[in-house]
PDB file of N, CA and C in Angstrom:
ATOM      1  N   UNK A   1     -35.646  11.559  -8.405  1.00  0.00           N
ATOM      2  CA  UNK A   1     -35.842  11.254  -7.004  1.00  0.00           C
ATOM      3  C   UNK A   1     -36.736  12.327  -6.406  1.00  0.00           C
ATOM      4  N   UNK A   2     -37.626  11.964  -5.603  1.00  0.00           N
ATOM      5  CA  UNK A   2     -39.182  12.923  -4.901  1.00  0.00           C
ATOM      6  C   UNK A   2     -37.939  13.517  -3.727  1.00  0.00           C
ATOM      7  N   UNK A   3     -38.375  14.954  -3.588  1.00  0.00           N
ATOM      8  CA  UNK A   3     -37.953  15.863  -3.014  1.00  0.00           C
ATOM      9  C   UNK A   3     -37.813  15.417  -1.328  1.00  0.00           C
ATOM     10  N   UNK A   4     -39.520  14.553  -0.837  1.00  0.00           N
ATOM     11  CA  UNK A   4     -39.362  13.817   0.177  1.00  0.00           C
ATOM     12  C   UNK A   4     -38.281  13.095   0.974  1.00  0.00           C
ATOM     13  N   UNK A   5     -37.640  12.008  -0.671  1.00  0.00           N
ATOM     14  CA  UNK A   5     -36.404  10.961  -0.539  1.00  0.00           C
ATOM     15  C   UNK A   5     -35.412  11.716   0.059  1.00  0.00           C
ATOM     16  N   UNK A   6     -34.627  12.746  -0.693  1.00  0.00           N
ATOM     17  CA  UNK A   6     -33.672  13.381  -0.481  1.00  0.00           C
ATOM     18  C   UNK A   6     -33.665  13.939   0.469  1.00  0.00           C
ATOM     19  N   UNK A   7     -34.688  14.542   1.026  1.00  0.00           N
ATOM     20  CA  UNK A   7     -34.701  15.467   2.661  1.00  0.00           C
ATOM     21  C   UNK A   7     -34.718  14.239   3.619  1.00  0.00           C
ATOM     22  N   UNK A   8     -35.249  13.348   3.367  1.00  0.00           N
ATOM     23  CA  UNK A   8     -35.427  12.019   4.421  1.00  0.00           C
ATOM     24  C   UNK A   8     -33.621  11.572   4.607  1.00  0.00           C
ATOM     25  N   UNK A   9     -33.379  11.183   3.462  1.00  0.00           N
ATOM     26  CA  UNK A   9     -31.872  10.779   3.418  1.00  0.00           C
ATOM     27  C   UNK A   9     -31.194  11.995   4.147  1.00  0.00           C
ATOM     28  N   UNK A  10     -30.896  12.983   3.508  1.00  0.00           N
ATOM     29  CA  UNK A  10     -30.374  14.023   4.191  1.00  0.00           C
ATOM     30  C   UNK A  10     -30.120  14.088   6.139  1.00  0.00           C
ATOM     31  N   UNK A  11     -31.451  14.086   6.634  1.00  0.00           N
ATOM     32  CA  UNK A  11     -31.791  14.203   7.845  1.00  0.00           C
ATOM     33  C   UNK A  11     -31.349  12.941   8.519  1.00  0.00           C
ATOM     34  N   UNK A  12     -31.593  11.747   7.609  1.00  0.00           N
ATOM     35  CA  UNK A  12     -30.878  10.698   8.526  1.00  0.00           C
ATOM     36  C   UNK A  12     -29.417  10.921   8.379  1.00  0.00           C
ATOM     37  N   UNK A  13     -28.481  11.286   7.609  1.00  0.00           N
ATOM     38  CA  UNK A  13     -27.302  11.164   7.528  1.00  0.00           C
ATOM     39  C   UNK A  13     -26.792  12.431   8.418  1.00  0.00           C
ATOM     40  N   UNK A  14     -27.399  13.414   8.340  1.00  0.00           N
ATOM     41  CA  UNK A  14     -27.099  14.379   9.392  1.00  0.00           C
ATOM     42  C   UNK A  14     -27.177  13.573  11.071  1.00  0.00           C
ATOM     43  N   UNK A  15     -28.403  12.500  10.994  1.00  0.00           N
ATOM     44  CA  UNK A  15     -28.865  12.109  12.844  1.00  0.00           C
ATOM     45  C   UNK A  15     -27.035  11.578  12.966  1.00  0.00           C
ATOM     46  N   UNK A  16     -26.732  10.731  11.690  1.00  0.00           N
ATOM     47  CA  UNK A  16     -25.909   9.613  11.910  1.00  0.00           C
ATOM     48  C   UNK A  16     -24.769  10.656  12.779  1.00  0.00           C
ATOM     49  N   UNK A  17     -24.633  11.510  11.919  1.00  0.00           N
ATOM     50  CA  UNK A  17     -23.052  12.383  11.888  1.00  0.00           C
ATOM     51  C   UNK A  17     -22.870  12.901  13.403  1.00  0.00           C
ATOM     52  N   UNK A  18     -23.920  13.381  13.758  1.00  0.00           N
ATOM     53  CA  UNK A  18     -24.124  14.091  15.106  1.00  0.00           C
ATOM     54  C   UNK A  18     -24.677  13.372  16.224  1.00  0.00           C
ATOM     55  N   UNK A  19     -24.586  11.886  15.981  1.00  0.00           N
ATOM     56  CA  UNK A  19     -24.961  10.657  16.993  1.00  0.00           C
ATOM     57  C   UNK A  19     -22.824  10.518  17.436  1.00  0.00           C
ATOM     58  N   UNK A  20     -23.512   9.720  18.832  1.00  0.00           N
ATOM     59  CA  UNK A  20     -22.141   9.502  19.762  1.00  0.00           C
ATOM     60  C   UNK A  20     -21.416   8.211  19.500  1.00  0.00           C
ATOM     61  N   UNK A  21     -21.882   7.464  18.588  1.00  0.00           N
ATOM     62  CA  UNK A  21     -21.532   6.219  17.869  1.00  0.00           C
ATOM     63  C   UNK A  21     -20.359   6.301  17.119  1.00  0.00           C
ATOM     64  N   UNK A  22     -19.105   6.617  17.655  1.00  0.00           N
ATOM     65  CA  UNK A  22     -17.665   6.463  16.964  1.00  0.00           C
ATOM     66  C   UNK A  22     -17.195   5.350  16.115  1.00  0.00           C
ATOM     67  N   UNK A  23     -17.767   4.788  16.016  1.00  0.00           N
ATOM     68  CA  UNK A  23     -17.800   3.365  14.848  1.00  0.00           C
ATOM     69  C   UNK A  23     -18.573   3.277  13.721  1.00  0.00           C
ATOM     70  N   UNK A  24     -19.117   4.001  13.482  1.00  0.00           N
ATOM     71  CA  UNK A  24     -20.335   4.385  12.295  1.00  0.00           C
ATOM     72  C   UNK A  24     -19.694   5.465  11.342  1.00  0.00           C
ATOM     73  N   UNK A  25     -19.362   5.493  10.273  1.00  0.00           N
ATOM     74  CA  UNK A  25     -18.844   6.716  10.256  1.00  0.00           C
ATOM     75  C   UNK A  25     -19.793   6.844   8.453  1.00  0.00           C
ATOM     76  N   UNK A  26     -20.642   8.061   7.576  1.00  0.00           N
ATOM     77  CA  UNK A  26     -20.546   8.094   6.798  1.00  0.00           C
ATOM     78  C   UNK A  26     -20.831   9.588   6.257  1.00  0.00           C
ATOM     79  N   UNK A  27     -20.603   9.326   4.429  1.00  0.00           N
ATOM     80  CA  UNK A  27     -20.558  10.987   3.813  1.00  0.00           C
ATOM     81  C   UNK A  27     -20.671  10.749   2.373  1.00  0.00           C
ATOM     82  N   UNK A  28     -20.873  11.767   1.915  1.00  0.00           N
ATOM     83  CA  UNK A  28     -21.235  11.638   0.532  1.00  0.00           C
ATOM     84  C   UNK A  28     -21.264  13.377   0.063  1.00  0.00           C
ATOM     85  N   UNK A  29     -21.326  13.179  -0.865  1.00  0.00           N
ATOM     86  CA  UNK A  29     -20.897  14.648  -1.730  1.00  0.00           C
ATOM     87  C   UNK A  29     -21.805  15.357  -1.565  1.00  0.00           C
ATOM     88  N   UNK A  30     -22.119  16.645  -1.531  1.00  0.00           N
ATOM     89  CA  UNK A  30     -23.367  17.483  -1.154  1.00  0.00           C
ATOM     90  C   UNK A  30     -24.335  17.457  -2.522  1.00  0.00           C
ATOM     91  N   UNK A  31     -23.602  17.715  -3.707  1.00  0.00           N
ATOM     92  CA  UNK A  31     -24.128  17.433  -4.816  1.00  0.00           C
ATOM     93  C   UNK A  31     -25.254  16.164  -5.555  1.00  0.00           C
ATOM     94  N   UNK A  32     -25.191  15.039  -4.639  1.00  0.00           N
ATOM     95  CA  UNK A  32     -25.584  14.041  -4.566  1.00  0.00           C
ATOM     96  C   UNK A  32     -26.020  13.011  -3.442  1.00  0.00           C
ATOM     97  N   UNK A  33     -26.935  13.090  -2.819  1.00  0.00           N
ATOM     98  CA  UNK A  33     -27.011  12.150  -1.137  1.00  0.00           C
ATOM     99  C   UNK A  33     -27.205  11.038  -1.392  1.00  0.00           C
ATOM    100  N   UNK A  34     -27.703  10.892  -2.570  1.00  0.00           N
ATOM    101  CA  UNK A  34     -28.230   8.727  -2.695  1.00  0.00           C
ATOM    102  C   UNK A  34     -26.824   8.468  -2.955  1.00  0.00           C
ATOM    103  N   UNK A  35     -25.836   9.102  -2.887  1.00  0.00           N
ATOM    104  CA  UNK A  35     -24.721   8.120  -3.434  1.00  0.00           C
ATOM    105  C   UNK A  35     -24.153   8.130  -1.904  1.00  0.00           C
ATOM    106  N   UNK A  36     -23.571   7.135  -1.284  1.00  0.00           N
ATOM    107  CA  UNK A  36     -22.753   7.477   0.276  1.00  0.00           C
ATOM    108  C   UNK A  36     -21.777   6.066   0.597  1.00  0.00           C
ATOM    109  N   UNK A  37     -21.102   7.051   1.305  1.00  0.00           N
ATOM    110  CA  UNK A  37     -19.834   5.545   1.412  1.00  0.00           C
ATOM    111  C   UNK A  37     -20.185   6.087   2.990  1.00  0.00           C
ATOM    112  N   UNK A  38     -19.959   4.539   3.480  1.00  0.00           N
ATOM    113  CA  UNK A  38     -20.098   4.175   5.036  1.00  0.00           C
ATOM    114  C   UNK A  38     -18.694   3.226   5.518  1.00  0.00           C
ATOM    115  N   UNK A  39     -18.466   3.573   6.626  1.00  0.00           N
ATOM    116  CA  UNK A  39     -16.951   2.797   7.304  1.00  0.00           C
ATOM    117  C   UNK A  39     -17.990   2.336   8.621  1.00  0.00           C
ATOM    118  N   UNK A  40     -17.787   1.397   9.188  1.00  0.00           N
ATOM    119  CA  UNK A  40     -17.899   0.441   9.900  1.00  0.00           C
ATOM    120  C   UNK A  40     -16.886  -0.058  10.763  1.00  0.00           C
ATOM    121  N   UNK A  41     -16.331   0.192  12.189  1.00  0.00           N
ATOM    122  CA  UNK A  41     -15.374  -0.315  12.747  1.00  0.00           C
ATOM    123  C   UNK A  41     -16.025  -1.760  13.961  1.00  0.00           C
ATOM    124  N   UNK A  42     -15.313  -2.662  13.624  1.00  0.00           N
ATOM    125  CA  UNK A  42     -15.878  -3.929  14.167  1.00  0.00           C
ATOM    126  C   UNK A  42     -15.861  -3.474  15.709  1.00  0.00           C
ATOM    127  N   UNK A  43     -17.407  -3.826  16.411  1.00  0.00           N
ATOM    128  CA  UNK A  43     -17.157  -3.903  18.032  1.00  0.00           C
ATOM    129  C   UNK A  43     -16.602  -5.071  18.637  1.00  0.00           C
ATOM    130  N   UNK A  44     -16.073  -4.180  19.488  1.00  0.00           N
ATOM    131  CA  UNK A  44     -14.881  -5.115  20.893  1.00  0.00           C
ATOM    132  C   UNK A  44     -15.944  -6.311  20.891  1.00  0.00           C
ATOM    133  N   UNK A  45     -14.860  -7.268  21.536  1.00  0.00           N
ATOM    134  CA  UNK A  45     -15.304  -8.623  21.849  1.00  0.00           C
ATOM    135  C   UNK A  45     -16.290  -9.320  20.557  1.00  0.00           C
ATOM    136  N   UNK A  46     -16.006  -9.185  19.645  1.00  0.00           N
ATOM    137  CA  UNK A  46     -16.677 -10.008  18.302  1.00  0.00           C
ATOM    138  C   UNK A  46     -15.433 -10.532  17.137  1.00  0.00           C
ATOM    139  N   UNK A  47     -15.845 -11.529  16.570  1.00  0.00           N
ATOM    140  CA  UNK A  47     -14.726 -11.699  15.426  1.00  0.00           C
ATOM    141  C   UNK A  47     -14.646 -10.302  14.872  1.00  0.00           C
ATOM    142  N   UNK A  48     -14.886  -9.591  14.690  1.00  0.00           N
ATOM    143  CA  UNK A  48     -14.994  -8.198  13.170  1.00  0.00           C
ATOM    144  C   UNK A  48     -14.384  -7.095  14.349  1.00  0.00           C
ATOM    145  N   UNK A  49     -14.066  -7.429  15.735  1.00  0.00           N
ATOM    146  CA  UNK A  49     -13.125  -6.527  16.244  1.00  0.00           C
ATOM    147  C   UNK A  49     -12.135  -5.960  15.826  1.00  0.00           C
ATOM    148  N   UNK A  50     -11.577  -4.645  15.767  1.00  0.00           N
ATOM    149  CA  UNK A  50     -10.528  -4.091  14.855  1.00  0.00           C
ATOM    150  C   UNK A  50     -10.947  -4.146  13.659  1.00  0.00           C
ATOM    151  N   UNK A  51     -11.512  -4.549  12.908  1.00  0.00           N
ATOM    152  CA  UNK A  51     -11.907  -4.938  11.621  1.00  0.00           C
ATOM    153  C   UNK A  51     -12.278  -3.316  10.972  1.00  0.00           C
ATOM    154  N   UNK A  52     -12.020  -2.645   9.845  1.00  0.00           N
ATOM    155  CA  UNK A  52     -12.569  -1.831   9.047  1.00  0.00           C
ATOM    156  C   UNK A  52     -13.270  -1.948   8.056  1.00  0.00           C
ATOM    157  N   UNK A  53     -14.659  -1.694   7.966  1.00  0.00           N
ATOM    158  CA  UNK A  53     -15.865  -2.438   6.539  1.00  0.00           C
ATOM    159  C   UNK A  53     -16.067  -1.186   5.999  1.00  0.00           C
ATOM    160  N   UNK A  54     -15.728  -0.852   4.287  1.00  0.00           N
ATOM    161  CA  UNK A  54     -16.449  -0.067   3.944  1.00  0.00           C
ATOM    162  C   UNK A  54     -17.576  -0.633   3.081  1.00  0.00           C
ATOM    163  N   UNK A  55     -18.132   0.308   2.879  1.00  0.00           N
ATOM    164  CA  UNK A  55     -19.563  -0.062   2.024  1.00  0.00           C
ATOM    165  C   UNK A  55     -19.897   1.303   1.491  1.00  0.00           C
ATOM    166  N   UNK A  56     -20.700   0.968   0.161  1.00  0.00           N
ATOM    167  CA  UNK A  56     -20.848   1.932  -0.717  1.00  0.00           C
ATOM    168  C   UNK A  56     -22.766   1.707  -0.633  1.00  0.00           C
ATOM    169  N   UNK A  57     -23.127   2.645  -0.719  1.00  0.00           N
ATOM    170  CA  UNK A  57     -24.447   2.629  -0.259  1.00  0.00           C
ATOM    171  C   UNK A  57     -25.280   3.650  -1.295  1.00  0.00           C
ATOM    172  N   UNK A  58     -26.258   3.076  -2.524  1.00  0.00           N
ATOM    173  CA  UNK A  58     -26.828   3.732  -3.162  1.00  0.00           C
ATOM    174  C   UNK A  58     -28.920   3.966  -2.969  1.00  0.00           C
ATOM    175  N   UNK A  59     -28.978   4.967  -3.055  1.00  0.00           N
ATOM    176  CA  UNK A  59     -30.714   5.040  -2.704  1.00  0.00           C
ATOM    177  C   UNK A  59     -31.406   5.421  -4.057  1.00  0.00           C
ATOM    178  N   UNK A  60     -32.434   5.186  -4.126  1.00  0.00           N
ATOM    179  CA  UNK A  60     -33.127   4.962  -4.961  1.00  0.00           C
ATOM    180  C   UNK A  60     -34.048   6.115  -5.248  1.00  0.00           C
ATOM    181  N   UNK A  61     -35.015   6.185  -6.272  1.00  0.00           N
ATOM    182  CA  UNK A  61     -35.831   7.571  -6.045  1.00  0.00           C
ATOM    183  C   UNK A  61     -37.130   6.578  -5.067  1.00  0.00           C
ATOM    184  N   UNK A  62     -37.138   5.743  -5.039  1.00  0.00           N
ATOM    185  CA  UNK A  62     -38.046   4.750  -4.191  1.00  0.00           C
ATOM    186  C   UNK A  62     -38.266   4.685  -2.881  1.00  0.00           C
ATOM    187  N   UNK A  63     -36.777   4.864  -2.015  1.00  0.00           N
ATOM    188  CA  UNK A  63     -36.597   5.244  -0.575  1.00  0.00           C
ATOM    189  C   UNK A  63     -37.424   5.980  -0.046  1.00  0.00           C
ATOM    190  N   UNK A  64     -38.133   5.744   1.152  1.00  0.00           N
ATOM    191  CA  UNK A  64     -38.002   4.401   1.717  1.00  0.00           C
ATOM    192  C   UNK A  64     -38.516   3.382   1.895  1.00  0.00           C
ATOM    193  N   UNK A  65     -39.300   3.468   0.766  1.00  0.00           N
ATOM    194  CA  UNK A  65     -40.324   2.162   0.286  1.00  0.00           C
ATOM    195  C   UNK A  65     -39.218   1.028  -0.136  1.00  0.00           C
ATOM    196  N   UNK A  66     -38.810   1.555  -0.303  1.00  0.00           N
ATOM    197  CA  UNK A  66     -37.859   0.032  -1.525  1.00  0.00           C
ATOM    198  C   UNK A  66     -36.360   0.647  -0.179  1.00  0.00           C
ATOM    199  N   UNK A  67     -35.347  -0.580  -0.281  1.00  0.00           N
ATOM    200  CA  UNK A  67     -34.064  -0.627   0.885  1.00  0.00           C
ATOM    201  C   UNK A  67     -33.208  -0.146  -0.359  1.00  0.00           C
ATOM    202  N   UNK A  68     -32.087   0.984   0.105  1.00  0.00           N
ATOM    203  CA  UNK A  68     -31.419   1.192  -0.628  1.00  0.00           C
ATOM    204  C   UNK A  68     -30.484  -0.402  -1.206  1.00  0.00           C
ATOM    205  N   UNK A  69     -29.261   0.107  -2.038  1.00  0.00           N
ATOM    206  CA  UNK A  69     -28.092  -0.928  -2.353  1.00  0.00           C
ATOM    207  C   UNK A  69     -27.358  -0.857  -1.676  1.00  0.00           C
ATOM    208  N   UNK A  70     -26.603  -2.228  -0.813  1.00  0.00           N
ATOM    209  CA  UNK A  70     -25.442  -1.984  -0.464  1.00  0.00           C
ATOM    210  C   UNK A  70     -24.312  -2.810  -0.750  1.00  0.00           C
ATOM    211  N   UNK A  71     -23.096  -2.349  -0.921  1.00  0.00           N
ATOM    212  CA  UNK A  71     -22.275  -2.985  -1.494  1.00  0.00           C
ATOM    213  C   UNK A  71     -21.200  -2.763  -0.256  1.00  0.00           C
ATOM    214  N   UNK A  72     -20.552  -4.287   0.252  1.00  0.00           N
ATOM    215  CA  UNK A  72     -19.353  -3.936   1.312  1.00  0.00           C
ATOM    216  C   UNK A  72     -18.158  -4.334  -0.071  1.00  0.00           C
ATOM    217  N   UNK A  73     -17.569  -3.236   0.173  1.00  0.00           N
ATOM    218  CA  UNK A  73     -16.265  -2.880  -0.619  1.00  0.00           C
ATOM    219  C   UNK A  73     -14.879  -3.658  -0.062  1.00  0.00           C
ATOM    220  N   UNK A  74     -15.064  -4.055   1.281  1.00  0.00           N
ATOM    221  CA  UNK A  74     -13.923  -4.383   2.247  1.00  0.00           C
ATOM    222  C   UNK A  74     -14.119  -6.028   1.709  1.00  0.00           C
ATOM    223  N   UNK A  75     -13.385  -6.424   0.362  1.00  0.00           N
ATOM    224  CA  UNK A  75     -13.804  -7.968   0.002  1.00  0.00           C
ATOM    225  C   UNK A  75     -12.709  -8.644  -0.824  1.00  0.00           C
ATOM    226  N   UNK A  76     -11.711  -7.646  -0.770  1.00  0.00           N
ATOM    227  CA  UNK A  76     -10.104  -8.219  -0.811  1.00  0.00           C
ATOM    228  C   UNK A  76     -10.423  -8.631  -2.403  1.00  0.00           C
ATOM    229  N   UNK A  77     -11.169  -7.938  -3.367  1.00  0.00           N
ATOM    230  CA  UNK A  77     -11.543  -8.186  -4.780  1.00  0.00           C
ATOM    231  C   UNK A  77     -12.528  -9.423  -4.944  1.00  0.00           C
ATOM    232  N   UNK A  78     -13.239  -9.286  -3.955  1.00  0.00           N
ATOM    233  CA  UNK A  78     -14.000 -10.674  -3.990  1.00  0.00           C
ATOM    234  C   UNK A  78     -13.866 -12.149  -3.318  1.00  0.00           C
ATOM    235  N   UNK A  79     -12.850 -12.040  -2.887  1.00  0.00           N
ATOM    236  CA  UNK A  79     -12.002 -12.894  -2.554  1.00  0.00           C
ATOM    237  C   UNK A  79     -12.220 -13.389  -0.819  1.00  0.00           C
ATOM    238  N   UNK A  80     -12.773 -12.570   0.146  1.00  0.00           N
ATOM    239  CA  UNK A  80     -12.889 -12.024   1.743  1.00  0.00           C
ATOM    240  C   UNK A  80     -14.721 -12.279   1.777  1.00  0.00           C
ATOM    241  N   UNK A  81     -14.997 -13.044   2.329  1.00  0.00           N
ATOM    242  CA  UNK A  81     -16.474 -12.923   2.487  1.00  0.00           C
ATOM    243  C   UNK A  81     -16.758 -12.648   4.162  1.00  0.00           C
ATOM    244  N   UNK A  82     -16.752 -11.891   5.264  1.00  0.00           N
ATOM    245  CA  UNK A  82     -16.834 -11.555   6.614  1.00  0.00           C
ATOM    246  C   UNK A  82     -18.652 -11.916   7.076  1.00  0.00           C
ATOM    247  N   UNK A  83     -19.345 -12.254   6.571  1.00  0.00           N
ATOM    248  CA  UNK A  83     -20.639 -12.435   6.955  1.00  0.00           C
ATOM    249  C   UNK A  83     -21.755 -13.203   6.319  1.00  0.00           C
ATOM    250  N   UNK A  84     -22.416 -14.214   6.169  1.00  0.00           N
ATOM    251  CA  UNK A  84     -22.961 -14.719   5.359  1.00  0.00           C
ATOM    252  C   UNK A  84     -24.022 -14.211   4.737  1.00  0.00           C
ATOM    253  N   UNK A  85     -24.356 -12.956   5.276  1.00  0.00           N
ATOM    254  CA  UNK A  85     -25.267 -12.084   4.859  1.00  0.00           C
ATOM    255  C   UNK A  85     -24.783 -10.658   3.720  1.00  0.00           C
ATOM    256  N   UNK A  86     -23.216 -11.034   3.634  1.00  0.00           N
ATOM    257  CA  UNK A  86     -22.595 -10.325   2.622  1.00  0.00           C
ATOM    258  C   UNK A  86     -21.933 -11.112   1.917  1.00  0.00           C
ATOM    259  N   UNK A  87     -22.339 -10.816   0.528  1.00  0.00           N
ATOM    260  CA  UNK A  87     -21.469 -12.199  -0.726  1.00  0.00           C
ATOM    261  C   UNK A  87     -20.533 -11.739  -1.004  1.00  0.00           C
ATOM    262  N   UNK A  88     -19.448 -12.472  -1.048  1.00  0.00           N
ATOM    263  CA  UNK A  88     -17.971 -12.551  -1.850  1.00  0.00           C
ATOM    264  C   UNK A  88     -17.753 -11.536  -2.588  1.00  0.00           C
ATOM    265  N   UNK A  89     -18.640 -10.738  -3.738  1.00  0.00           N
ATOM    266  CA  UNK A  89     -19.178  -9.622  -4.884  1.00  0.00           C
ATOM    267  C   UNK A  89     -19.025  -8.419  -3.979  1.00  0.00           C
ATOM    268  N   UNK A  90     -19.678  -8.898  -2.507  1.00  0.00           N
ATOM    269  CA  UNK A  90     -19.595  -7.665  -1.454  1.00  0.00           C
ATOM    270  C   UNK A  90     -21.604  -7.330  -1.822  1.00  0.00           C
ATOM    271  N   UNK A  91     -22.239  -7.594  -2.376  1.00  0.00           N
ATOM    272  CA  UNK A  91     -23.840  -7.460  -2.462  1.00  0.00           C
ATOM    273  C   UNK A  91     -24.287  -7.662  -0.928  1.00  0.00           C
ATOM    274  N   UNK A  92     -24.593  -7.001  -0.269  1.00  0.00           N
ATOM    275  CA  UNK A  92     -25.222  -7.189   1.027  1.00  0.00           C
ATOM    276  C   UNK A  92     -26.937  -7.223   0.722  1.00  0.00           C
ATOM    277  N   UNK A  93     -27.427  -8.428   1.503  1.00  0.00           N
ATOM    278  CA  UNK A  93     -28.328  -9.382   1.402  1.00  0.00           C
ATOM    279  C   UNK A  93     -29.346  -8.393   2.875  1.00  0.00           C
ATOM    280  N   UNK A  94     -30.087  -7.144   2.212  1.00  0.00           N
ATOM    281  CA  UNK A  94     -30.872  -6.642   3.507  1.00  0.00           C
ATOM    282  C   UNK A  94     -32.076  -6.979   3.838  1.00  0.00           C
ATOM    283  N   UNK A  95     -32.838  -8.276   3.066  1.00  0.00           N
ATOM    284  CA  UNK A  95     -34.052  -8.407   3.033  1.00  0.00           C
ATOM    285  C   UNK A  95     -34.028  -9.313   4.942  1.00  0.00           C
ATOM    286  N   UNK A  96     -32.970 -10.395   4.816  1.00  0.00           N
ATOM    287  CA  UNK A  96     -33.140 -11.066   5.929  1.00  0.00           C
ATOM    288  C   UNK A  96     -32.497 -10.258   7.585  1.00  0.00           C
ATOM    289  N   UNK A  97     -31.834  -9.121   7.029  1.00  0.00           N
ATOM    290  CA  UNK A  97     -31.263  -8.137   8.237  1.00  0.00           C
ATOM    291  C   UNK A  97     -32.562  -7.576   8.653  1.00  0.00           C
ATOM    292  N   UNK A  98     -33.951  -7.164   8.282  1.00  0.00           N
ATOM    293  CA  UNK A  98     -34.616  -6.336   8.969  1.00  0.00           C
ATOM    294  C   UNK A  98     -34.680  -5.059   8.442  1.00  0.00           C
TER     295      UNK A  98
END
């Protein structure tokens, strides 16, 4: 992974941590930044209210040319699909998110 990737990742995960967004929450081992688990708390007034999503989130040496992986973990073994833009597997589909 280019020295670039990792300081880029880094700096965004630092904006995240020290942003006022109490529903966002993520971290990852210092030893490693492409690897990161993210929690997600559903906003008021939506079905996914109360709701807790984790997701496991891997980057690439490619970032941020290429979208990292994301995987929502919150899928009851496959079984829970919460978005049609996340499959059953939990594979989140980021080409049509933007």
């Amino acid at each position: 992974m280019s020295t670039h990737s990792v300081i880029r990742i880094a700096k965004e995960l630092a904006d995240i941590q020290r942003g006022s967004d109490l529903s966002l929450a993520v971290a990852c081992r210092d030893i490693d930044v492409r690897s990161v688990k993210a929690i997600i708390i559903g906003p008021p007034d939506t079905p996914y209210e109360f709701g807790f999503f984790d997701f496991s989130i891997k980057f690439g040496k490619e970032y941020p040319a290429k979208a990292p992986s994301v995987i929502a973990t919150t899928t009851n073994g496959g079984r829970c699909r919460f978005n049609p833009n996340i499959y059953a597997q939990g594979k989140v589909c980021l080409s049509i998110l933007g």
